[in-house]
N, C-alpha and C. Protein backbone atom coordinates (compact mmCIF):
# COMPACT_ATOMS: atom_id res chain seq x y z
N UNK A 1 0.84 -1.18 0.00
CA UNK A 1 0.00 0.00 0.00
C UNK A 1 0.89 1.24 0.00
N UNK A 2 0.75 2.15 -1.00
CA UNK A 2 1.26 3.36 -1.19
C UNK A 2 0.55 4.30 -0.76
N UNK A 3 0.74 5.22 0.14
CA UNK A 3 0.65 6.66 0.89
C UNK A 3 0.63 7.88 -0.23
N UNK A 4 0.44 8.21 -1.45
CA UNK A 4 1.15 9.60 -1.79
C UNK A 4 1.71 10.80 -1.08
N UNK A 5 2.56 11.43 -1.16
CA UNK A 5 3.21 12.36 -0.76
C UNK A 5 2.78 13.81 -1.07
N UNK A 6 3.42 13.89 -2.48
CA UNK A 6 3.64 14.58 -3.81
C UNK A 6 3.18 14.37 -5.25
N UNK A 7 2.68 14.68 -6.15
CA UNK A 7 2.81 14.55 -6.77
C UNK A 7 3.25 15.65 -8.28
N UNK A 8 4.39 15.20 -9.13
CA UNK A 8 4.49 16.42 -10.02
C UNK A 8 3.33 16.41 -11.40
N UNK A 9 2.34 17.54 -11.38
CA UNK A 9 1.75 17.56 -12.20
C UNK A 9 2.30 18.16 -13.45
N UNK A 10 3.31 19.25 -13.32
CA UNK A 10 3.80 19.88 -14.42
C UNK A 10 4.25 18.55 -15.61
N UNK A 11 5.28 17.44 -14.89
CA UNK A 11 6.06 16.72 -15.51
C UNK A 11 4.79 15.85 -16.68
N UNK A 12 3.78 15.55 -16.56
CA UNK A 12 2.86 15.40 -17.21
C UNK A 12 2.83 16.09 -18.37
N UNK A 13 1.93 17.11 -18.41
CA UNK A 13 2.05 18.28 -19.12
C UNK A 13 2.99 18.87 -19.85
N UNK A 14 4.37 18.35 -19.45
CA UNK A 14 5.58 19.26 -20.49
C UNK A 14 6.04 18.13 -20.73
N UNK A 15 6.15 16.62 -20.57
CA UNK A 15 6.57 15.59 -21.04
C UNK A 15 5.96 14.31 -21.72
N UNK A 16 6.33 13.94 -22.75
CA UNK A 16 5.84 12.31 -23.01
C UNK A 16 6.85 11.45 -21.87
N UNK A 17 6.05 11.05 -20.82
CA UNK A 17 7.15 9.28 -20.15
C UNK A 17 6.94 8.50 -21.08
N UNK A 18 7.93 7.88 -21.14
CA UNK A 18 8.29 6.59 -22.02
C UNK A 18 8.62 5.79 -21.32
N UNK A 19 8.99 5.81 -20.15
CA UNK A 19 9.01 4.38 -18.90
C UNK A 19 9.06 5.29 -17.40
N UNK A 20 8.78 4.32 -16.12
CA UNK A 20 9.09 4.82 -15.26
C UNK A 20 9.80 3.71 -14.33
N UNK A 21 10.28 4.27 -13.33
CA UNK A 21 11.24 3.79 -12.42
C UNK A 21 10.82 4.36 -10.80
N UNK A 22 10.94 3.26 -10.08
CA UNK A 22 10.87 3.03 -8.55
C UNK A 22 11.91 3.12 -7.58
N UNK A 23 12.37 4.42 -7.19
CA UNK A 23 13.16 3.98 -6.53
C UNK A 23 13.64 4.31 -5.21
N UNK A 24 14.57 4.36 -4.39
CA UNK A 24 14.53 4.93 -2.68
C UNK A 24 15.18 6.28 -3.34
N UNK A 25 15.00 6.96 -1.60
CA UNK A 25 16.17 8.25 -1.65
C UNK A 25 16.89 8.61 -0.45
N UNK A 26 17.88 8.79 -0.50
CA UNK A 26 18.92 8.76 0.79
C UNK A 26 18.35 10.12 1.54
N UNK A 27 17.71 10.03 2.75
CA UNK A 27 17.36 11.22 3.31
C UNK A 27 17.89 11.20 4.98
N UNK A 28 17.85 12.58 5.06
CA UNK A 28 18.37 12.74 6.95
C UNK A 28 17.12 12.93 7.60
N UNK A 29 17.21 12.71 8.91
CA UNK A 29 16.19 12.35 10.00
C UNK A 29 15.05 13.51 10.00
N UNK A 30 15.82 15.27 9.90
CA UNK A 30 14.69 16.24 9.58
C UNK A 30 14.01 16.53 8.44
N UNK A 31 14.78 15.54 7.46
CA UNK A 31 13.73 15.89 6.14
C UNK A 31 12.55 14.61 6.46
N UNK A 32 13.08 13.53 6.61
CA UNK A 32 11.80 12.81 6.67
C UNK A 32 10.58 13.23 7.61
N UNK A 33 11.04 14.10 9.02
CA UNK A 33 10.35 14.77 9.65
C UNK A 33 9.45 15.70 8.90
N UNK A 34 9.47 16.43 8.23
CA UNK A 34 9.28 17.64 6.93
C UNK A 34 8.69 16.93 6.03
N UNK A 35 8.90 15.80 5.80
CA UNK A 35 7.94 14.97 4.43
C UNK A 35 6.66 14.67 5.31
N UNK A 36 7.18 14.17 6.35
CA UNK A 36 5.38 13.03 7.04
C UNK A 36 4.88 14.66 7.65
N UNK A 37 4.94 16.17 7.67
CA UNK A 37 4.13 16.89 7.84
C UNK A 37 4.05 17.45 6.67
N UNK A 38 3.96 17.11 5.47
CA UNK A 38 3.73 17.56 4.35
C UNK A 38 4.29 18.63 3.47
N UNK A 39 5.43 19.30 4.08
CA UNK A 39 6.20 20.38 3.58
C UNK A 39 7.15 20.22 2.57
N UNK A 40 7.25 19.52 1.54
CA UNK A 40 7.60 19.31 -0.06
C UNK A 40 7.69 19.93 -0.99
N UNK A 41 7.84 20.17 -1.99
CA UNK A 41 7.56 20.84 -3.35
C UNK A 41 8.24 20.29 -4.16
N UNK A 42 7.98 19.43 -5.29
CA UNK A 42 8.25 18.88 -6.15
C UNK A 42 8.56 18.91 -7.51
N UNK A 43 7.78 20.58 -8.04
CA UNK A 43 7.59 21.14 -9.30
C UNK A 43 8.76 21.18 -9.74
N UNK A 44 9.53 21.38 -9.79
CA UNK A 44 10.78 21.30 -10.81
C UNK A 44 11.97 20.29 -10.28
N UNK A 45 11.38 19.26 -9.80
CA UNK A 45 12.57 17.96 -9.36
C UNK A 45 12.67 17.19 -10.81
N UNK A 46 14.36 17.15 -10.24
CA UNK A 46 14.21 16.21 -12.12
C UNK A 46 15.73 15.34 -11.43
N UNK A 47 16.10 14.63 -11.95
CA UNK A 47 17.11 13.31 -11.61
C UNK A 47 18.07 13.19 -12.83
N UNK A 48 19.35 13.00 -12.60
CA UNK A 48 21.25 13.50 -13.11
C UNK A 48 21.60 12.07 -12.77
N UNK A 49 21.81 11.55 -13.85
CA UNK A 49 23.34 10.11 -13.67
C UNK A 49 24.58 11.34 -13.35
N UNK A 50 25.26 11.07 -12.46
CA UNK A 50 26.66 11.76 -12.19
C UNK A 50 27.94 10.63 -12.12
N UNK A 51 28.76 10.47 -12.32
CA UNK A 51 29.33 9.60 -11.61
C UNK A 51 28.93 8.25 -11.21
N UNK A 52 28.48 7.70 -11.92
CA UNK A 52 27.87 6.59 -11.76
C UNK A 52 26.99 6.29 -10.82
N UNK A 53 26.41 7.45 -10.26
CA UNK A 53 25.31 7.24 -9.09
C UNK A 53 24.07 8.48 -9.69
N UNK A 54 23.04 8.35 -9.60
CA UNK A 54 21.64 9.00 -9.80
C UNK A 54 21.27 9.90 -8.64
N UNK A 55 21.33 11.20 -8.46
CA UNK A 55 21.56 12.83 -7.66
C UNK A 55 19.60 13.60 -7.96
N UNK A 56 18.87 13.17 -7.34
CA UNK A 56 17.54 14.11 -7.59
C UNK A 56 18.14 15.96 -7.08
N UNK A 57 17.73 16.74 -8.42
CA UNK A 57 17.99 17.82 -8.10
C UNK A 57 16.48 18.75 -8.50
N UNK A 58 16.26 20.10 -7.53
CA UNK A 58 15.67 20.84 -7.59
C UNK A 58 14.24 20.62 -6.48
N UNK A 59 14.40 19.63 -5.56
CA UNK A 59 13.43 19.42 -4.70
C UNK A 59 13.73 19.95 -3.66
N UNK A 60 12.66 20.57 -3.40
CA UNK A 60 12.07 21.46 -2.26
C UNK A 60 11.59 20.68 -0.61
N UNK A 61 12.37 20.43 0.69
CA UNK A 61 12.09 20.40 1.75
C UNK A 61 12.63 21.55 2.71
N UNK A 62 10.93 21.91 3.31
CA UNK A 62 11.47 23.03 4.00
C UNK A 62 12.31 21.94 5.60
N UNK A 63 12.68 23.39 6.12
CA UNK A 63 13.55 22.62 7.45
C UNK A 63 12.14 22.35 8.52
N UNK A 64 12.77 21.47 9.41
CA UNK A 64 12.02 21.35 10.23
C UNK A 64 12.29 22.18 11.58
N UNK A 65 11.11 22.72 12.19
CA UNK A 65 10.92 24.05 13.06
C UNK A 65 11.67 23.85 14.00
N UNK A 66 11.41 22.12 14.57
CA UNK A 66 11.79 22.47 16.06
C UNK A 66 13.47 21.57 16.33
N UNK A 67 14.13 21.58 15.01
CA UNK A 67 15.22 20.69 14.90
C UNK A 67 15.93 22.35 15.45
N UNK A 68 17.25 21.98 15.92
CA UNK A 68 18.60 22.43 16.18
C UNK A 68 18.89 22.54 15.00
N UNK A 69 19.92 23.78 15.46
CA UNK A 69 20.77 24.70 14.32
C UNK A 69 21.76 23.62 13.91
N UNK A 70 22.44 22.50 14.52
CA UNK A 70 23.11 21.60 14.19
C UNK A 70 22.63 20.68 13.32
N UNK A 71 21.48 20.08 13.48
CA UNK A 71 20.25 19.23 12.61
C UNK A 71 19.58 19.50 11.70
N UNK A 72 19.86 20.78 11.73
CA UNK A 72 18.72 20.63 10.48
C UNK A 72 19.68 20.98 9.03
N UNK A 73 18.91 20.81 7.89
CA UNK A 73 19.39 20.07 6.90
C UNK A 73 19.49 21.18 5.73
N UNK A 74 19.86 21.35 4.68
CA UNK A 74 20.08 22.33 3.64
C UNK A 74 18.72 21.90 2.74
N UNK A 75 18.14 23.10 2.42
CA UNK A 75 17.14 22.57 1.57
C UNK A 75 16.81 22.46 0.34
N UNK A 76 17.55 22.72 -0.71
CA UNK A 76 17.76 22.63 -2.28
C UNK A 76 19.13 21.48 -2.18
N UNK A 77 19.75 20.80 -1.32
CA UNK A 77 20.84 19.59 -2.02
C UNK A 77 20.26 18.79 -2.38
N UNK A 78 21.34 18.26 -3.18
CA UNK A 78 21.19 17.26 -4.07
C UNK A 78 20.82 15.94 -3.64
N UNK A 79 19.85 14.91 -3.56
CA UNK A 79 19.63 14.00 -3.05
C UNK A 79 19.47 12.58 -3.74
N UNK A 80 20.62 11.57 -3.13
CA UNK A 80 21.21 10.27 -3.99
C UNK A 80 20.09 9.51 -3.79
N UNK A 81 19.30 9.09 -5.19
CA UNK A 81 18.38 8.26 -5.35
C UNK A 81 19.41 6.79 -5.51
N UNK A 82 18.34 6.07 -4.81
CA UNK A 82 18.91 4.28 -4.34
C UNK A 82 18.22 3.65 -5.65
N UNK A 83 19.26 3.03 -6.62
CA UNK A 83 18.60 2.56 -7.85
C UNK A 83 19.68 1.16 -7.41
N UNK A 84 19.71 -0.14 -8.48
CA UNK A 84 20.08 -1.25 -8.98
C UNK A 84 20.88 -1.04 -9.95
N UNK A 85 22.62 -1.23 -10.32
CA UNK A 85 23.59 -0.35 -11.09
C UNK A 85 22.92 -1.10 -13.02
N UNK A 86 22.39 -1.79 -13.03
CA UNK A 86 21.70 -2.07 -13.84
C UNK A 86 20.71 -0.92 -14.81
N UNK A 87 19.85 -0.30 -13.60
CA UNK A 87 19.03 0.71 -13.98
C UNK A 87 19.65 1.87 -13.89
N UNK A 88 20.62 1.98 -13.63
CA UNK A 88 21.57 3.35 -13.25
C UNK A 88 21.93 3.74 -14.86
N UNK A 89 22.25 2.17 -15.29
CA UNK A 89 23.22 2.32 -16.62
C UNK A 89 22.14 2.30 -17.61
N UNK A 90 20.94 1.60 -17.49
CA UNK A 90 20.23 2.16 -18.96
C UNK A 90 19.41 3.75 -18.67
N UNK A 91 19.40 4.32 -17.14
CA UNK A 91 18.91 5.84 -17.21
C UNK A 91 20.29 6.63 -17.99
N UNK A 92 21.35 6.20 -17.91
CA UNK A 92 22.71 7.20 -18.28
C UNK A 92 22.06 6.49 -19.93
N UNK A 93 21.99 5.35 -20.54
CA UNK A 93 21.74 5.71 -21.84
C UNK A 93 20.43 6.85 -22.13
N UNK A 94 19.83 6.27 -21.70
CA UNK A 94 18.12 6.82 -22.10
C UNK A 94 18.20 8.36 -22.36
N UNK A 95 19.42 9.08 -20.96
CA UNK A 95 19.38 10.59 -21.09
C UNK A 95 20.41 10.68 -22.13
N UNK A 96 21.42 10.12 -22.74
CA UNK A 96 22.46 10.57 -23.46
C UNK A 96 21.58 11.09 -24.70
N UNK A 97 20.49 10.16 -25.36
CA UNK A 97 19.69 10.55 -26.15
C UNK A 97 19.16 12.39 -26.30
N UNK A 98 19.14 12.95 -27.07
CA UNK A 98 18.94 13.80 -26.99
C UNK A 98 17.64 14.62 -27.21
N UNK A 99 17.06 15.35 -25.75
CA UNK A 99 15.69 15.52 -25.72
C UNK A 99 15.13 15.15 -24.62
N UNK A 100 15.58 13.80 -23.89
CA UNK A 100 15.23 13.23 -22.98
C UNK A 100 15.89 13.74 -21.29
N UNK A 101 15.04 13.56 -20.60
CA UNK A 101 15.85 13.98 -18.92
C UNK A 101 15.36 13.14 -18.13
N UNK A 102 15.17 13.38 -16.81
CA UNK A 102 14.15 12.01 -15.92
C UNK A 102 13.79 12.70 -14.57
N UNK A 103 12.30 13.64 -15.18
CA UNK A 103 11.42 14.30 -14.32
C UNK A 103 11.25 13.30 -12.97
N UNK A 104 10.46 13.94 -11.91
CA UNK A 104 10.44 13.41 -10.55
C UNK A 104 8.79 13.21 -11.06
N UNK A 105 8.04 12.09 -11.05
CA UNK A 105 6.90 12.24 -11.52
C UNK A 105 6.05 12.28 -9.81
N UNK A 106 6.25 11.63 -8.90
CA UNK A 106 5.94 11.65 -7.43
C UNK A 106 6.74 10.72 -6.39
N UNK A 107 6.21 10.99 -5.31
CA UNK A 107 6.82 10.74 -4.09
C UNK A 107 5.69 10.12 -3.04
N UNK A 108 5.73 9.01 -2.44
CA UNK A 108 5.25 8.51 -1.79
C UNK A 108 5.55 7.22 -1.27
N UNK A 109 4.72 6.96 0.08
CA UNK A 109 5.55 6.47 1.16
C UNK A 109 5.15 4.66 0.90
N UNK A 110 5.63 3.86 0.93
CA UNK A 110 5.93 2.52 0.74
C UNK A 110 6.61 1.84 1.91
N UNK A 111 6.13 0.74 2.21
CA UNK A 111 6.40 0.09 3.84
C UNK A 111 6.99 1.11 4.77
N UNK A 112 6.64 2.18 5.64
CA UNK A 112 7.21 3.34 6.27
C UNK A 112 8.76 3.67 5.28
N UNK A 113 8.63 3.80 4.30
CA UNK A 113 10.03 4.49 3.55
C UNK A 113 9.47 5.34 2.66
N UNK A 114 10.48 6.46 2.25
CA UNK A 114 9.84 7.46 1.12
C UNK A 114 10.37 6.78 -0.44
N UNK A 115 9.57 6.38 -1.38
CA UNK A 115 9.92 6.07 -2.26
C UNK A 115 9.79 7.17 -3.55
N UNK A 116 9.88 7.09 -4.74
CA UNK A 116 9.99 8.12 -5.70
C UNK A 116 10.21 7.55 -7.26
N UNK A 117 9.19 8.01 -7.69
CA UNK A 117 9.16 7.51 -9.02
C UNK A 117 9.20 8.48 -10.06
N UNK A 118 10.67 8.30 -10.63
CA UNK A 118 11.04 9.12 -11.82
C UNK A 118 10.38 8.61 -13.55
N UNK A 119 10.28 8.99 -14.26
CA UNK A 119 10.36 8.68 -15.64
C UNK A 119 11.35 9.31 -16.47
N UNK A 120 11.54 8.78 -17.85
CA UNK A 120 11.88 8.86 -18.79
C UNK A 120 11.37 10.25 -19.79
N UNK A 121 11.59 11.28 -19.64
CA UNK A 121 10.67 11.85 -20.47
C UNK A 121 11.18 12.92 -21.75
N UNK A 122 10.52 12.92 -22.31
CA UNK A 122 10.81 13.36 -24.01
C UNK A 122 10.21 14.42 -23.80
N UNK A 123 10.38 15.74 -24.18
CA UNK A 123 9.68 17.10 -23.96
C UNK A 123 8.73 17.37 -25.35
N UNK A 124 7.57 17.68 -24.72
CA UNK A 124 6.86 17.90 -25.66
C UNK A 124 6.74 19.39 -26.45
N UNK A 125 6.03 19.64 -27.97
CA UNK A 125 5.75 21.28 -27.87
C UNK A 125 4.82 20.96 -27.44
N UNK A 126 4.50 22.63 -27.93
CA UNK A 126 3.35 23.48 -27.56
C UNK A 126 2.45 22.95 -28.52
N UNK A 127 2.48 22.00 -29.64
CA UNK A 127 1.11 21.31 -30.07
C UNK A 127 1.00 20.38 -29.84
N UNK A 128 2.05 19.52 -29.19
CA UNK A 128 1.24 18.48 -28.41
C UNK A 128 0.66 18.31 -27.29
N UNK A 129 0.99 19.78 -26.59
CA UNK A 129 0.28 20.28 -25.50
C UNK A 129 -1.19 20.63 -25.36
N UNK A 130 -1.27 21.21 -26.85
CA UNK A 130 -2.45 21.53 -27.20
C UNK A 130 -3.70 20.56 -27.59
N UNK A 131 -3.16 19.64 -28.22
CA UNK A 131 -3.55 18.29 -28.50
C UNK A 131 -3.88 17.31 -27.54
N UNK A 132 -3.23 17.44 -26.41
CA UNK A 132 -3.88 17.01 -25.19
C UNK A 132 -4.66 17.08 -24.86
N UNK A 133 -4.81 18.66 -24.54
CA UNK A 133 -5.73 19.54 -23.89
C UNK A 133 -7.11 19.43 -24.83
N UNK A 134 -6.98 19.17 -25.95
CA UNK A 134 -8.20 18.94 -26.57
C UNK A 134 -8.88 17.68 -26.46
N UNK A 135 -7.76 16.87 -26.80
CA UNK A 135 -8.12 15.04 -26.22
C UNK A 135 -9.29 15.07 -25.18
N UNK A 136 -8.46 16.00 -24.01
CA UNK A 136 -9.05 15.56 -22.18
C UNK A 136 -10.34 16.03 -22.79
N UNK A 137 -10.66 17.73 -23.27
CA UNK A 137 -11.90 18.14 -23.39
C UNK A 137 -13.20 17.42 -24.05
N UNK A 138 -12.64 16.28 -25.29
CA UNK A 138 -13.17 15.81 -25.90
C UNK A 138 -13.70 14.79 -25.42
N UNK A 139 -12.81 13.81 -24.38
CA UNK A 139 -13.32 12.81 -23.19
C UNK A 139 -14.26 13.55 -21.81
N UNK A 140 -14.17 14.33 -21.78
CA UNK A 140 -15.15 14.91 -20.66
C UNK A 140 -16.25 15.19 -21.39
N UNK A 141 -16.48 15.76 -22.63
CA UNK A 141 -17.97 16.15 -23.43
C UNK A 141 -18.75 14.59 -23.39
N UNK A 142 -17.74 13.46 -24.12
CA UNK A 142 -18.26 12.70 -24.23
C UNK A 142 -18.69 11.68 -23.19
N UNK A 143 -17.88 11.95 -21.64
CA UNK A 143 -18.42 11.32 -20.62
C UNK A 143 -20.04 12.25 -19.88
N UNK A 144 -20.25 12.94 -20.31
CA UNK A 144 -20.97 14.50 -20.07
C UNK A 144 -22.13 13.16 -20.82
N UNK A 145 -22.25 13.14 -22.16
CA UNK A 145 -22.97 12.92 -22.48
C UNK A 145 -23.76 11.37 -22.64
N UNK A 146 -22.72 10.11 -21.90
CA UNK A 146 -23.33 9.12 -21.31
C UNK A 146 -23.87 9.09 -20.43
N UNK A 147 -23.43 10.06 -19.04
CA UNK A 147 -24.15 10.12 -17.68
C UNK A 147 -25.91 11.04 -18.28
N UNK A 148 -25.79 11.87 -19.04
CA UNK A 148 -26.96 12.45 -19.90
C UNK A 148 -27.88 11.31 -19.93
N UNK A 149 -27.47 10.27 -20.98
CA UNK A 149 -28.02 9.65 -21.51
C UNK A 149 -28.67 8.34 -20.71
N UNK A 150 -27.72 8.36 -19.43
CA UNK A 150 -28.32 7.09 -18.77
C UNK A 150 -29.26 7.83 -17.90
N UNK A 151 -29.02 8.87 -17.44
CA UNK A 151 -30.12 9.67 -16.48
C UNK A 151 -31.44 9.64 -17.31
N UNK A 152 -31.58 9.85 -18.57
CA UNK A 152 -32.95 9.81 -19.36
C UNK A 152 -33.41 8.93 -19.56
């Protein structure tokens, strides 16, 4: 049973996923404090092969209030996602491709641990954005008009 956390809606919207991935993230005692009271932000988290290890960058935990000036934690670092060196090495191909990066799609909690699921994603334009957006509209008219039709 999965908890949600977070979830990134942008990464939707500005990306085609082409696969996704499950994986841990190395965190200190006041961020996990800061996650289970909900203080996150996720909108522009996206995930870096470096060095042969996988670095989530651009995620947002605020500090926690009642931690010590010693404890508490920096809140924009970089944070080492726990992958299988297997999946490490086909995310370093997937991004070499050009176009592709590996948005933070959400965050949520799995047997008391924070887990995090990145994808694969290909950036879309602005007409396939648009093309979406017409898709969804076109599935809501037409769900509009079965609930119509069974009510009559």
């Amino acid at each position: 049973m999965s908890v949600e956390i977070a979830t990134n809606r942008k990464a939707g919207r500005d990306f085609h996923i082409l696969e996704k991935f499950e994986c841990g993230i190395e965190l200190k005692g006041t961020e996990v404090k800061s996650i289970r009271a909900g203080k996150v932000n996720v909108a522009d988290a996206f995930a870096r092969v470096e060095n042969g290890q996988v670095f989530l960058h651009g995620i947002h935990i605020q500090p926690w209030e009642t931690a010590g000036e010693w404890y508490q934690h920096n809140v924009r670092r970089p944070r080492r996602l726990l992958l299988h060196k297997r999946e490490i090495l086909k995310l370093e191909q997937e991004t070499n491709v050009k176009g592709c990066t590996l948005p933070l799609l959400r965050m949520y909690w799995k047997n008391r641990r924070v887990k995090v699921e990145i994808g694969v994603g290909k950036g879309k334009t602005h007409g396939d954005q648009r093309h979406d957006l017409k898709k969804k509209v076109e599935m809501r008219e037409a769900q509009r008009e079965i609930a119509r039709f069974n009510r009559g």
